[in-house]
PDB file of N, CA and C in Angstrom:
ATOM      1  N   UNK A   1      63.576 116.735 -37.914  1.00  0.00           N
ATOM      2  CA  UNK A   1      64.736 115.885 -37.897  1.00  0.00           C
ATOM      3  C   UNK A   1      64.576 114.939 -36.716  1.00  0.00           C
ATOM      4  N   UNK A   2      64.704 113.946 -37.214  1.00  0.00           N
ATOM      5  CA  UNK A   2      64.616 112.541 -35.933  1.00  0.00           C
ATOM      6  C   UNK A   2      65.806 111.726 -35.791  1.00  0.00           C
ATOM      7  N   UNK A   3      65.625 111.439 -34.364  1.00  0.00           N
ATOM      8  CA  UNK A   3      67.118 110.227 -34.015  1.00  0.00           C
ATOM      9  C   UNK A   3      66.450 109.681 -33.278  1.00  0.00           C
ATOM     10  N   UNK A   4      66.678 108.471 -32.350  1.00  0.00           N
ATOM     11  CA  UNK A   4      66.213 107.297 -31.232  1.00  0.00           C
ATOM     12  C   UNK A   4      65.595 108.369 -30.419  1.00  0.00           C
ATOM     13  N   UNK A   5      64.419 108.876 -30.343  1.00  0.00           N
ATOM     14  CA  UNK A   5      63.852 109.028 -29.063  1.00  0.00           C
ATOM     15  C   UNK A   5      63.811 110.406 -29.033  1.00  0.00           C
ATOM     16  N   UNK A   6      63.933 110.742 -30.325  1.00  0.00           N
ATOM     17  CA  UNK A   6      63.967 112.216 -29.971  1.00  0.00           C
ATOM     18  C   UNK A   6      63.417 112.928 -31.350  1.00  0.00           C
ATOM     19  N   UNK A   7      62.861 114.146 -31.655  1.00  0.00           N
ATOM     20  CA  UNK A   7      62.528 114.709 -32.914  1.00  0.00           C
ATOM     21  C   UNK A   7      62.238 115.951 -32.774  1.00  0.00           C
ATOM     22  N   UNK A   8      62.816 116.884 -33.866  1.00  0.00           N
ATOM     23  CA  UNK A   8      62.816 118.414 -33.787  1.00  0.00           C
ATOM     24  C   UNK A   8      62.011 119.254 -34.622  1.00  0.00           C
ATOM     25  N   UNK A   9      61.475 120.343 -34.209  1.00  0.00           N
ATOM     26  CA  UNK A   9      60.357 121.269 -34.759  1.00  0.00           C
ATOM     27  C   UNK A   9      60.760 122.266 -35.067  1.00  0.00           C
ATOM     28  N   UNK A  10      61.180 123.352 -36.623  1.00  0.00           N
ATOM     29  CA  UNK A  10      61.049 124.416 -36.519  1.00  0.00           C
ATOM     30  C   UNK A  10      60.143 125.185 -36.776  1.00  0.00           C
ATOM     31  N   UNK A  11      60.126 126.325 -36.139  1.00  0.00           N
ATOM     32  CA  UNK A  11      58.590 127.573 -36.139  1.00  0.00           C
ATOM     33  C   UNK A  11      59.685 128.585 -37.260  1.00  0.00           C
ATOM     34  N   UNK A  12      58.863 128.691 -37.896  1.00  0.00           N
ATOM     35  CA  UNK A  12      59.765 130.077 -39.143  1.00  0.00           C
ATOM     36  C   UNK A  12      58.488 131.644 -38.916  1.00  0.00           C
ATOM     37  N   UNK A  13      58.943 132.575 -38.680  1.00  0.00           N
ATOM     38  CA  UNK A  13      58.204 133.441 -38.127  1.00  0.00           C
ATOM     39  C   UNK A  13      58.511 134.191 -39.525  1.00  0.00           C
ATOM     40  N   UNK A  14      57.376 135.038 -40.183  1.00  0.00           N
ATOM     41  CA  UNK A  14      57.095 136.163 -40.654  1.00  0.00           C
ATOM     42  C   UNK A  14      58.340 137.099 -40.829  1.00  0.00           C
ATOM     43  N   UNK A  15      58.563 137.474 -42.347  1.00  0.00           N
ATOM     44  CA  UNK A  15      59.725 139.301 -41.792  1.00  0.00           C
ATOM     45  C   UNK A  15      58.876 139.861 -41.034  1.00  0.00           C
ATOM     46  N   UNK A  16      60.029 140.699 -40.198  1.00  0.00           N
ATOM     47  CA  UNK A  16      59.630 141.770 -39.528  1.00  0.00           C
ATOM     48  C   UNK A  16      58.777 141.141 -37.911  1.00  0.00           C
ATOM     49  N   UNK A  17      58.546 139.985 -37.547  1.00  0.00           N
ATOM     50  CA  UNK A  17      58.079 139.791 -36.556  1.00  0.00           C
ATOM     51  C   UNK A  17      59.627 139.855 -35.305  1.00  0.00           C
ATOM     52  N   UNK A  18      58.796 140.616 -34.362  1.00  0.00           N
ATOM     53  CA  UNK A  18      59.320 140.688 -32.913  1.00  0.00           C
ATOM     54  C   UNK A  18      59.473 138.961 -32.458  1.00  0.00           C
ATOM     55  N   UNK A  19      61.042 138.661 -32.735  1.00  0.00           N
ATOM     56  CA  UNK A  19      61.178 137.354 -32.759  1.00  0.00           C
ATOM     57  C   UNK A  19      61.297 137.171 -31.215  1.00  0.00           C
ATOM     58  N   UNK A  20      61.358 138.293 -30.122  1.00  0.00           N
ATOM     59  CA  UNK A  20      61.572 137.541 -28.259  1.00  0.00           C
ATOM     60  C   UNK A  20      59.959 137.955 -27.972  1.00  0.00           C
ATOM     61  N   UNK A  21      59.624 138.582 -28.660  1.00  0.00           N
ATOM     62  CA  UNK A  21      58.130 138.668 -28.278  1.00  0.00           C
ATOM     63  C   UNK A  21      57.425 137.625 -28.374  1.00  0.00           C
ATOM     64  N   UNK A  22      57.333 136.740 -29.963  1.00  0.00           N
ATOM     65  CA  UNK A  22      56.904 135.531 -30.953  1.00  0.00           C
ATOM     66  C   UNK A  22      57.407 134.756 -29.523  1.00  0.00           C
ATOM     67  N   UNK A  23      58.497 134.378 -29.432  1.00  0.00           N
ATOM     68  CA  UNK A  23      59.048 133.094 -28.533  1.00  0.00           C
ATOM     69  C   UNK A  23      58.758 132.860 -27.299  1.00  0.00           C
ATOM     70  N   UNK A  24      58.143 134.217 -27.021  1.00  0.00           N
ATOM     71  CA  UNK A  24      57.392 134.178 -25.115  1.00  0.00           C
ATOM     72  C   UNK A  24      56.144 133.791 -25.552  1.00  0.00           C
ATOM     73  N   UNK A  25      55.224 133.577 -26.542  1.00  0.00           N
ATOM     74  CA  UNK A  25      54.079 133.796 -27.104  1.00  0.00           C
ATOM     75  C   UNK A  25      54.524 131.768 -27.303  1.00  0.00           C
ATOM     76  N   UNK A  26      54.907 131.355 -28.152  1.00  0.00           N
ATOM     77  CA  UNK A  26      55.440 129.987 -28.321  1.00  0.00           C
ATOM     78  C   UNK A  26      55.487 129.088 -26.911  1.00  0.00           C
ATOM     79  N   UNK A  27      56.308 129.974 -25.967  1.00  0.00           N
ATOM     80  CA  UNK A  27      56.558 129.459 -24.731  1.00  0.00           C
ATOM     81  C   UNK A  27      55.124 129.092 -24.047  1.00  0.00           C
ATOM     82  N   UNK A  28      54.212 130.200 -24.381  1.00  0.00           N
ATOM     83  CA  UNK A  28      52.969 130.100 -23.697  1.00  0.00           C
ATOM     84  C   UNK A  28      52.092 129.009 -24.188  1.00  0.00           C
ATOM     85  N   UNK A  29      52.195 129.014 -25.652  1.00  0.00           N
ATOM     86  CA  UNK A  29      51.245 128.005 -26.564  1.00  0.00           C
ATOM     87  C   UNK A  29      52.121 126.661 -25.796  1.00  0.00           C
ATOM     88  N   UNK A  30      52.970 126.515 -25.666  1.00  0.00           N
ATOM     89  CA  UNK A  30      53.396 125.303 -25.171  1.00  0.00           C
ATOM     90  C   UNK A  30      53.563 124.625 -23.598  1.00  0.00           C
ATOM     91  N   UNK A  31      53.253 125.300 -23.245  1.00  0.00           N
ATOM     92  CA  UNK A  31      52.791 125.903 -21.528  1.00  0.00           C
ATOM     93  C   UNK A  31      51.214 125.096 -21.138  1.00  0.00           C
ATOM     94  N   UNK A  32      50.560 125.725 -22.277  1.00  0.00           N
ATOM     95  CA  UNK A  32      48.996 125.145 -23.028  1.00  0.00           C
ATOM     96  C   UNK A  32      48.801 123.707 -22.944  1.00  0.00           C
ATOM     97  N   UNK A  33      50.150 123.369 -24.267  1.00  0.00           N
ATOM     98  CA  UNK A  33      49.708 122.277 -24.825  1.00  0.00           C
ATOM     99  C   UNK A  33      50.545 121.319 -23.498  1.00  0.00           C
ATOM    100  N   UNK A  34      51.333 121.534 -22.741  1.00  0.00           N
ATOM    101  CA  UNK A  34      51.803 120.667 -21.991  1.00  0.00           C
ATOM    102  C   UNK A  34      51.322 119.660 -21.499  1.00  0.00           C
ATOM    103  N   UNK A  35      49.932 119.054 -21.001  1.00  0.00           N
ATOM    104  CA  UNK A  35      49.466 118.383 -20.437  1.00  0.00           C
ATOM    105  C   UNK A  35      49.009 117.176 -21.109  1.00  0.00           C
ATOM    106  N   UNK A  36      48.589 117.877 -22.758  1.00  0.00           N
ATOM    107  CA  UNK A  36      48.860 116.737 -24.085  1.00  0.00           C
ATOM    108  C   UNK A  36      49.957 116.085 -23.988  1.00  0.00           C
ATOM    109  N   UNK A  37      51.604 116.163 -23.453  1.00  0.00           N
ATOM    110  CA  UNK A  37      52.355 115.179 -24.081  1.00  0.00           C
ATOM    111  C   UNK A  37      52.112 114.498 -23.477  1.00  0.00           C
ATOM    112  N   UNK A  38      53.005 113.126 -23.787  1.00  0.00           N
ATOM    113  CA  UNK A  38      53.530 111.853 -23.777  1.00  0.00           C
ATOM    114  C   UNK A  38      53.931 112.351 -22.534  1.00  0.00           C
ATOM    115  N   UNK A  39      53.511 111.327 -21.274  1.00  0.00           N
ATOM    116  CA  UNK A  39      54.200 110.664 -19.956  1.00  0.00           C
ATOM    117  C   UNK A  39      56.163 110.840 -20.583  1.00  0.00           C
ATOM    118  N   UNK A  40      56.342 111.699 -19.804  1.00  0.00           N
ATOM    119  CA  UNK A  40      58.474 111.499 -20.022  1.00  0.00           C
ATOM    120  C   UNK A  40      58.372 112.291 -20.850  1.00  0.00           C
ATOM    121  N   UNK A  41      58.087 112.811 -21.696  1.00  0.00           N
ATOM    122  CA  UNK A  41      58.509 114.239 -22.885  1.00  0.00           C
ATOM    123  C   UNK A  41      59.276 115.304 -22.030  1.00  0.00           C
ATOM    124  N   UNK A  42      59.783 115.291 -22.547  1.00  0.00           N
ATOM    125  CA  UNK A  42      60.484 117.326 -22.223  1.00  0.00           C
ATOM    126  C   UNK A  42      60.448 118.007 -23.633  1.00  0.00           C
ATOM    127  N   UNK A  43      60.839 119.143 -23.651  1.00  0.00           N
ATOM    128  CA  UNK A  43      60.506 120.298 -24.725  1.00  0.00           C
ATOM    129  C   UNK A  43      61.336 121.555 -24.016  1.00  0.00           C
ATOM    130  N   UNK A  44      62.534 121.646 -24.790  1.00  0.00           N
ATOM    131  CA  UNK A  44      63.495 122.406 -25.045  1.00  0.00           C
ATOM    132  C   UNK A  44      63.596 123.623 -25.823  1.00  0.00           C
ATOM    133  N   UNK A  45      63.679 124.528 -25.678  1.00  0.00           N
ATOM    134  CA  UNK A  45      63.856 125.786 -26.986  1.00  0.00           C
ATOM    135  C   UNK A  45      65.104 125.796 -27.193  1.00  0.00           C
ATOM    136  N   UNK A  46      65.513 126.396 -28.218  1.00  0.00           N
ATOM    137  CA  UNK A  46      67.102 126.506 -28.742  1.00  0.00           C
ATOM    138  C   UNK A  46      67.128 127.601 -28.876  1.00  0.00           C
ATOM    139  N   UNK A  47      68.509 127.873 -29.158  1.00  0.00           N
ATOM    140  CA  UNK A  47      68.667 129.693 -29.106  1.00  0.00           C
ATOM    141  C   UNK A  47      68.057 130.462 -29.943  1.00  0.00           C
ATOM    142  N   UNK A  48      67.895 131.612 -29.839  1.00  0.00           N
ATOM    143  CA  UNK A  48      67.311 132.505 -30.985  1.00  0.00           C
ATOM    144  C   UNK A  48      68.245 132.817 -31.727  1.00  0.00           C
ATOM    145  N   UNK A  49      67.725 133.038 -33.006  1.00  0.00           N
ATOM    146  CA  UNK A  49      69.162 133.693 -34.210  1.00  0.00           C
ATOM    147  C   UNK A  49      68.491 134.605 -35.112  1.00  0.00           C
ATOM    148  N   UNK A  50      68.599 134.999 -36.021  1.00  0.00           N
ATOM    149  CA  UNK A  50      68.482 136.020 -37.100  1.00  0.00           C
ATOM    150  C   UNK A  50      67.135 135.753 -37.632  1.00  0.00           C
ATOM    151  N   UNK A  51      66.720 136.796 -38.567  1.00  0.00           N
ATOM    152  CA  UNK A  51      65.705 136.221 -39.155  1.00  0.00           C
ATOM    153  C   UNK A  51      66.049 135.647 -40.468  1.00  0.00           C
ATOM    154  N   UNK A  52      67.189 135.787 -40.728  1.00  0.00           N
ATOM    155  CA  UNK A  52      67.846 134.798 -41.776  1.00  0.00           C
ATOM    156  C   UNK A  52      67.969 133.096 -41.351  1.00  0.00           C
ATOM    157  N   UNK A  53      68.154 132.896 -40.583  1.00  0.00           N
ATOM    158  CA  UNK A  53      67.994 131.474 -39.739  1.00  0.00           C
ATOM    159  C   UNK A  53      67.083 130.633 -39.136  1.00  0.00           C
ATOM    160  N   UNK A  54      67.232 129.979 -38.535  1.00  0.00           N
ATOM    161  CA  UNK A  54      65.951 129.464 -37.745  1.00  0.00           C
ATOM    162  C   UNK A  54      65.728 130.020 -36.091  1.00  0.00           C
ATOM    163  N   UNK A  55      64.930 130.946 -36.088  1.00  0.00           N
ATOM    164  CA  UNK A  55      64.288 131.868 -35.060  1.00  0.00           C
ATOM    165  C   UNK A  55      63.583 131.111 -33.540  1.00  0.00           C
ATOM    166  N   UNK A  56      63.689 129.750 -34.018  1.00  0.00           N
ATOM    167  CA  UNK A  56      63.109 129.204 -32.547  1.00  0.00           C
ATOM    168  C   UNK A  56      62.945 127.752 -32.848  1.00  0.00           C
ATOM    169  N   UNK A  57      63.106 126.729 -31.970  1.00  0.00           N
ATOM    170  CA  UNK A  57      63.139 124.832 -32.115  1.00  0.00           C
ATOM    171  C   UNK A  57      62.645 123.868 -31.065  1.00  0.00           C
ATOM    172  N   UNK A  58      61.959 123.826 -30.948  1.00  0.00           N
ATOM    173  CA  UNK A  58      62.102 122.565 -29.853  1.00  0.00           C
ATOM    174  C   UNK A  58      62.355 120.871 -29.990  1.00  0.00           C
ATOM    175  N   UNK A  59      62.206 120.138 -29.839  1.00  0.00           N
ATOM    176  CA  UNK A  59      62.819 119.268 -29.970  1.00  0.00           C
ATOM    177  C   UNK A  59      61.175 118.150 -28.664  1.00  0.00           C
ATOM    178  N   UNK A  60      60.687 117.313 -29.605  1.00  0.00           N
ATOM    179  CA  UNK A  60      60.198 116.102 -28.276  1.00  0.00           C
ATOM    180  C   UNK A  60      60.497 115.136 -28.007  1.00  0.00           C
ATOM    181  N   UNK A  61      60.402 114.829 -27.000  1.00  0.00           N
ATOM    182  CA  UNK A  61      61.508 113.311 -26.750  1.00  0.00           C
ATOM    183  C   UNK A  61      59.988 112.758 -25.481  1.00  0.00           C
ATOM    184  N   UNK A  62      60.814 110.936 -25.634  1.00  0.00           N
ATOM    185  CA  UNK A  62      59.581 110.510 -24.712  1.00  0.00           C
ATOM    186  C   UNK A  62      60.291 109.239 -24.748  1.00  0.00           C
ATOM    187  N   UNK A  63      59.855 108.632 -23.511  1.00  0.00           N
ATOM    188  CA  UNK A  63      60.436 106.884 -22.905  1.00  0.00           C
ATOM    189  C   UNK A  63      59.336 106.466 -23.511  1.00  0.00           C
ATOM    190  N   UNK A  64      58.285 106.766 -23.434  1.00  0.00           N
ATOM    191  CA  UNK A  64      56.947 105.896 -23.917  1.00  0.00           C
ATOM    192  C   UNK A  64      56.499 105.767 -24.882  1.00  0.00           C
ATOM    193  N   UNK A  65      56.419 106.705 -25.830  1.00  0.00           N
ATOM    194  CA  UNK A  65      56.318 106.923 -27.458  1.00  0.00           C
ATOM    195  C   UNK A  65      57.058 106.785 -28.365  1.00  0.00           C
ATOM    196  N   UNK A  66      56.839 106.632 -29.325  1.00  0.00           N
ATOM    197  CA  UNK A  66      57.770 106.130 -30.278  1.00  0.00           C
ATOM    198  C   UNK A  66      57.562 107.576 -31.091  1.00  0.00           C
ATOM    199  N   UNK A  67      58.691 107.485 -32.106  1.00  0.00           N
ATOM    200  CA  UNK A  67      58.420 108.214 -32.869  1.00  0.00           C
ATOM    201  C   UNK A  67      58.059 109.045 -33.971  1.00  0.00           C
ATOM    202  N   UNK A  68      57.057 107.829 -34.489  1.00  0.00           N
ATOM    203  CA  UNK A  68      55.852 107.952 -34.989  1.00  0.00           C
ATOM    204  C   UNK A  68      54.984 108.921 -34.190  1.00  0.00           C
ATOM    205  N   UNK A  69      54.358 108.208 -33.536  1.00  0.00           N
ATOM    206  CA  UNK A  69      54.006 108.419 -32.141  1.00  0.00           C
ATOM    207  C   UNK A  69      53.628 110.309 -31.907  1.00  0.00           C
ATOM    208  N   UNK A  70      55.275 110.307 -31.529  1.00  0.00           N
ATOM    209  CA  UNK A  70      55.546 112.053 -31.477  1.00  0.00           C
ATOM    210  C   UNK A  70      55.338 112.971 -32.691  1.00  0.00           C
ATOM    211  N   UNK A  71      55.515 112.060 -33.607  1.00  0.00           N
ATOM    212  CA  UNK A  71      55.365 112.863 -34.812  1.00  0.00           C
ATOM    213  C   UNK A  71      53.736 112.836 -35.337  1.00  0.00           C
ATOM    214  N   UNK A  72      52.901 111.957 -35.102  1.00  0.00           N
ATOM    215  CA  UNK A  72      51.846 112.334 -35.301  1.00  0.00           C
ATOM    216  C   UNK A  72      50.927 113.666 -34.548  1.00  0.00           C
ATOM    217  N   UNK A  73      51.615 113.573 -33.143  1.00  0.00           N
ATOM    218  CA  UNK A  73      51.291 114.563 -32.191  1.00  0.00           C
ATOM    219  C   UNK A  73      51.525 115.754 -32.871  1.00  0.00           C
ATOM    220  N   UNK A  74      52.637 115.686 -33.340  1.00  0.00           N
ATOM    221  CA  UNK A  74      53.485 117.238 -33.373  1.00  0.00           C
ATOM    222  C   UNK A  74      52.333 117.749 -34.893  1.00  0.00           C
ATOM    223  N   UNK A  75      52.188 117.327 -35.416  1.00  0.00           N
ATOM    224  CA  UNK A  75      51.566 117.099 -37.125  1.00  0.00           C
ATOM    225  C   UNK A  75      50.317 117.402 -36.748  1.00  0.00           C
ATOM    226  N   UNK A  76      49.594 116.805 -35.863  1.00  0.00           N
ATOM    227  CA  UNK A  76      47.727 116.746 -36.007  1.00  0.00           C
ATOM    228  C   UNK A  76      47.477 118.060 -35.042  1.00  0.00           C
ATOM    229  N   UNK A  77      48.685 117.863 -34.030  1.00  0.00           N
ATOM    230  CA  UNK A  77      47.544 118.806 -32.575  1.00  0.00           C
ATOM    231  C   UNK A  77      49.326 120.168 -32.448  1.00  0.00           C
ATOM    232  N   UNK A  78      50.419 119.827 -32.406  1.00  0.00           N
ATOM    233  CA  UNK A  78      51.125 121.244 -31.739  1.00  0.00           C
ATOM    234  C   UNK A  78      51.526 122.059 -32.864  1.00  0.00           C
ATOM    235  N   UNK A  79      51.203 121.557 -34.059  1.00  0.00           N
ATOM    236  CA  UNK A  79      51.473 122.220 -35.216  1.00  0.00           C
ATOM    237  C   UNK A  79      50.699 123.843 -35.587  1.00  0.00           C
ATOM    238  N   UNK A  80      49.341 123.181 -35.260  1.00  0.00           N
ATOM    239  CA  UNK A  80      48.655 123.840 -35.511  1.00  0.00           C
ATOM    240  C   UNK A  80      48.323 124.927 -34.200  1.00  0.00           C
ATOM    241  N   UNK A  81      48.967 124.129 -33.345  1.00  0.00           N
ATOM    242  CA  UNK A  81      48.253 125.405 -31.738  1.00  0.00           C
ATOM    243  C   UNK A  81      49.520 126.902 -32.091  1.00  0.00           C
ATOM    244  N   UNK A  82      51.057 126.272 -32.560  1.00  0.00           N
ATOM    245  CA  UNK A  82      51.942 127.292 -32.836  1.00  0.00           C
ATOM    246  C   UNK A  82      51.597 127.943 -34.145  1.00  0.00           C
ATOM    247  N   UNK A  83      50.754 127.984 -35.071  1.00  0.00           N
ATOM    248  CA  UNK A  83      50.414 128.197 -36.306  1.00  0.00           C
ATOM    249  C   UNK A  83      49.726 129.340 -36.110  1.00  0.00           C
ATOM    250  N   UNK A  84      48.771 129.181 -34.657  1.00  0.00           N
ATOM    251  CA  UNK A  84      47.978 130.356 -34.353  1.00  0.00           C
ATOM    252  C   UNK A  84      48.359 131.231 -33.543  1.00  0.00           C
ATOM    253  N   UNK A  85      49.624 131.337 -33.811  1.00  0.00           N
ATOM    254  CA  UNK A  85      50.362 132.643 -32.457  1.00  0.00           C
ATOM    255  C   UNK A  85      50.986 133.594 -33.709  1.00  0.00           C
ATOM    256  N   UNK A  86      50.141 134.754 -33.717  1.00  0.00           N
ATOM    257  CA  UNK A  86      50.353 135.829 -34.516  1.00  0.00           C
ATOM    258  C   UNK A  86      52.283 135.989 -34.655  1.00  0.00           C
ATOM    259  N   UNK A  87      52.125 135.919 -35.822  1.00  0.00           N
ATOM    260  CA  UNK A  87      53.596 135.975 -36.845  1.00  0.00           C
ATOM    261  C   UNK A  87      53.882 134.736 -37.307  1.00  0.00           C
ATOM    262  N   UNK A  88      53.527 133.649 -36.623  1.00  0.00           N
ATOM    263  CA  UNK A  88      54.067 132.584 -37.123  1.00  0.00           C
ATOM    264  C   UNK A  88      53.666 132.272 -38.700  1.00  0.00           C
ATOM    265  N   UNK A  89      54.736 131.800 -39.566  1.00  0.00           N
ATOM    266  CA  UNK A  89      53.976 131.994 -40.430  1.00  0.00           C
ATOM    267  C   UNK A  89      54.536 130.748 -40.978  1.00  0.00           C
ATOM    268  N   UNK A  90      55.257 130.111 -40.639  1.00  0.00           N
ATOM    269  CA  UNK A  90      55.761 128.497 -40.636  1.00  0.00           C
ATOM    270  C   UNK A  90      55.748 127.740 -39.965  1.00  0.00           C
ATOM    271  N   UNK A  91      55.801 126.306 -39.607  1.00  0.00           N
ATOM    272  CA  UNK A  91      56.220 125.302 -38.854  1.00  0.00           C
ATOM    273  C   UNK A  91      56.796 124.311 -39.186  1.00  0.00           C
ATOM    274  N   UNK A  92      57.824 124.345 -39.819  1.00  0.00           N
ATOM    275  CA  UNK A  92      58.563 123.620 -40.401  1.00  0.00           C
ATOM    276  C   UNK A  92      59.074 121.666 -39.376  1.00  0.00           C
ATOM    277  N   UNK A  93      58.340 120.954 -39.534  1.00  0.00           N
ATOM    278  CA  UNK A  93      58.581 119.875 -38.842  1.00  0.00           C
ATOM    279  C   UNK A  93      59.337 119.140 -39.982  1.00  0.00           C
ATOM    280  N   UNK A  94      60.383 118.304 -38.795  1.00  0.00           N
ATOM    281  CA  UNK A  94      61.121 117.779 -39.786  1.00  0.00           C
ATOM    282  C   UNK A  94      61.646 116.157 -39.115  1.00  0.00           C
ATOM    283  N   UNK A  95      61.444 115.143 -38.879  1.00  0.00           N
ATOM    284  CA  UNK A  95      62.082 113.758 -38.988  1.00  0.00           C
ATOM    285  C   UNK A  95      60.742 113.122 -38.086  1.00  0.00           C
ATOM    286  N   UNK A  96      60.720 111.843 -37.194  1.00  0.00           N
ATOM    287  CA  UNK A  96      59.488 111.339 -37.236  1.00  0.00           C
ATOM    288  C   UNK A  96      59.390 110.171 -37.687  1.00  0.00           C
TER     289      UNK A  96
END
């Protein structure tokens, strides 16, 4: 989901995955990829909820990129780094 300057990511985890375990594991993959963003990005998590819901989000934002831009990032290179953190079994990206 996208607005001016900003665009959001969900990770959909596996039944049965240890969803605060998964999200320290996320935290780390993104810890990783940090040095890839965009000059001005931040990267937010949102709350955790059920496994009926959406289990974890971040959101990238940037003064310098557009968001295209972010969304190609998120698509070619952080998609795939959260893809490889055991349980994940979605990445639902959405605006861009």
């Amino acid at each position: 989901m996208s607005s001016f300057s900003n665009s959001l990511i969900y990770v959909i985890f596996k039944d049965g995955t240890d969803l605060y375990k998964s999200r320290d594991r996320i935290l780390e993959k993104l810890s990783e990829l940090n040095p890839t963003f965009p000059k001005g990005a931040s990267v937010t998590i949102g709350p955790d909820a059920t496994g009926v819901g959406w289990a974890y989000e971040y959101a990238l934002t940037s003064k310098t990129k557009s968001l295209d831009e972010l969304r190609t990032l998120q698509d070619y290179y952080f998609k795939y780094a959260l893809l490889g953190v055991d349980g994940v079994s979605e990445v639902a990206s959405i605006g861009g």
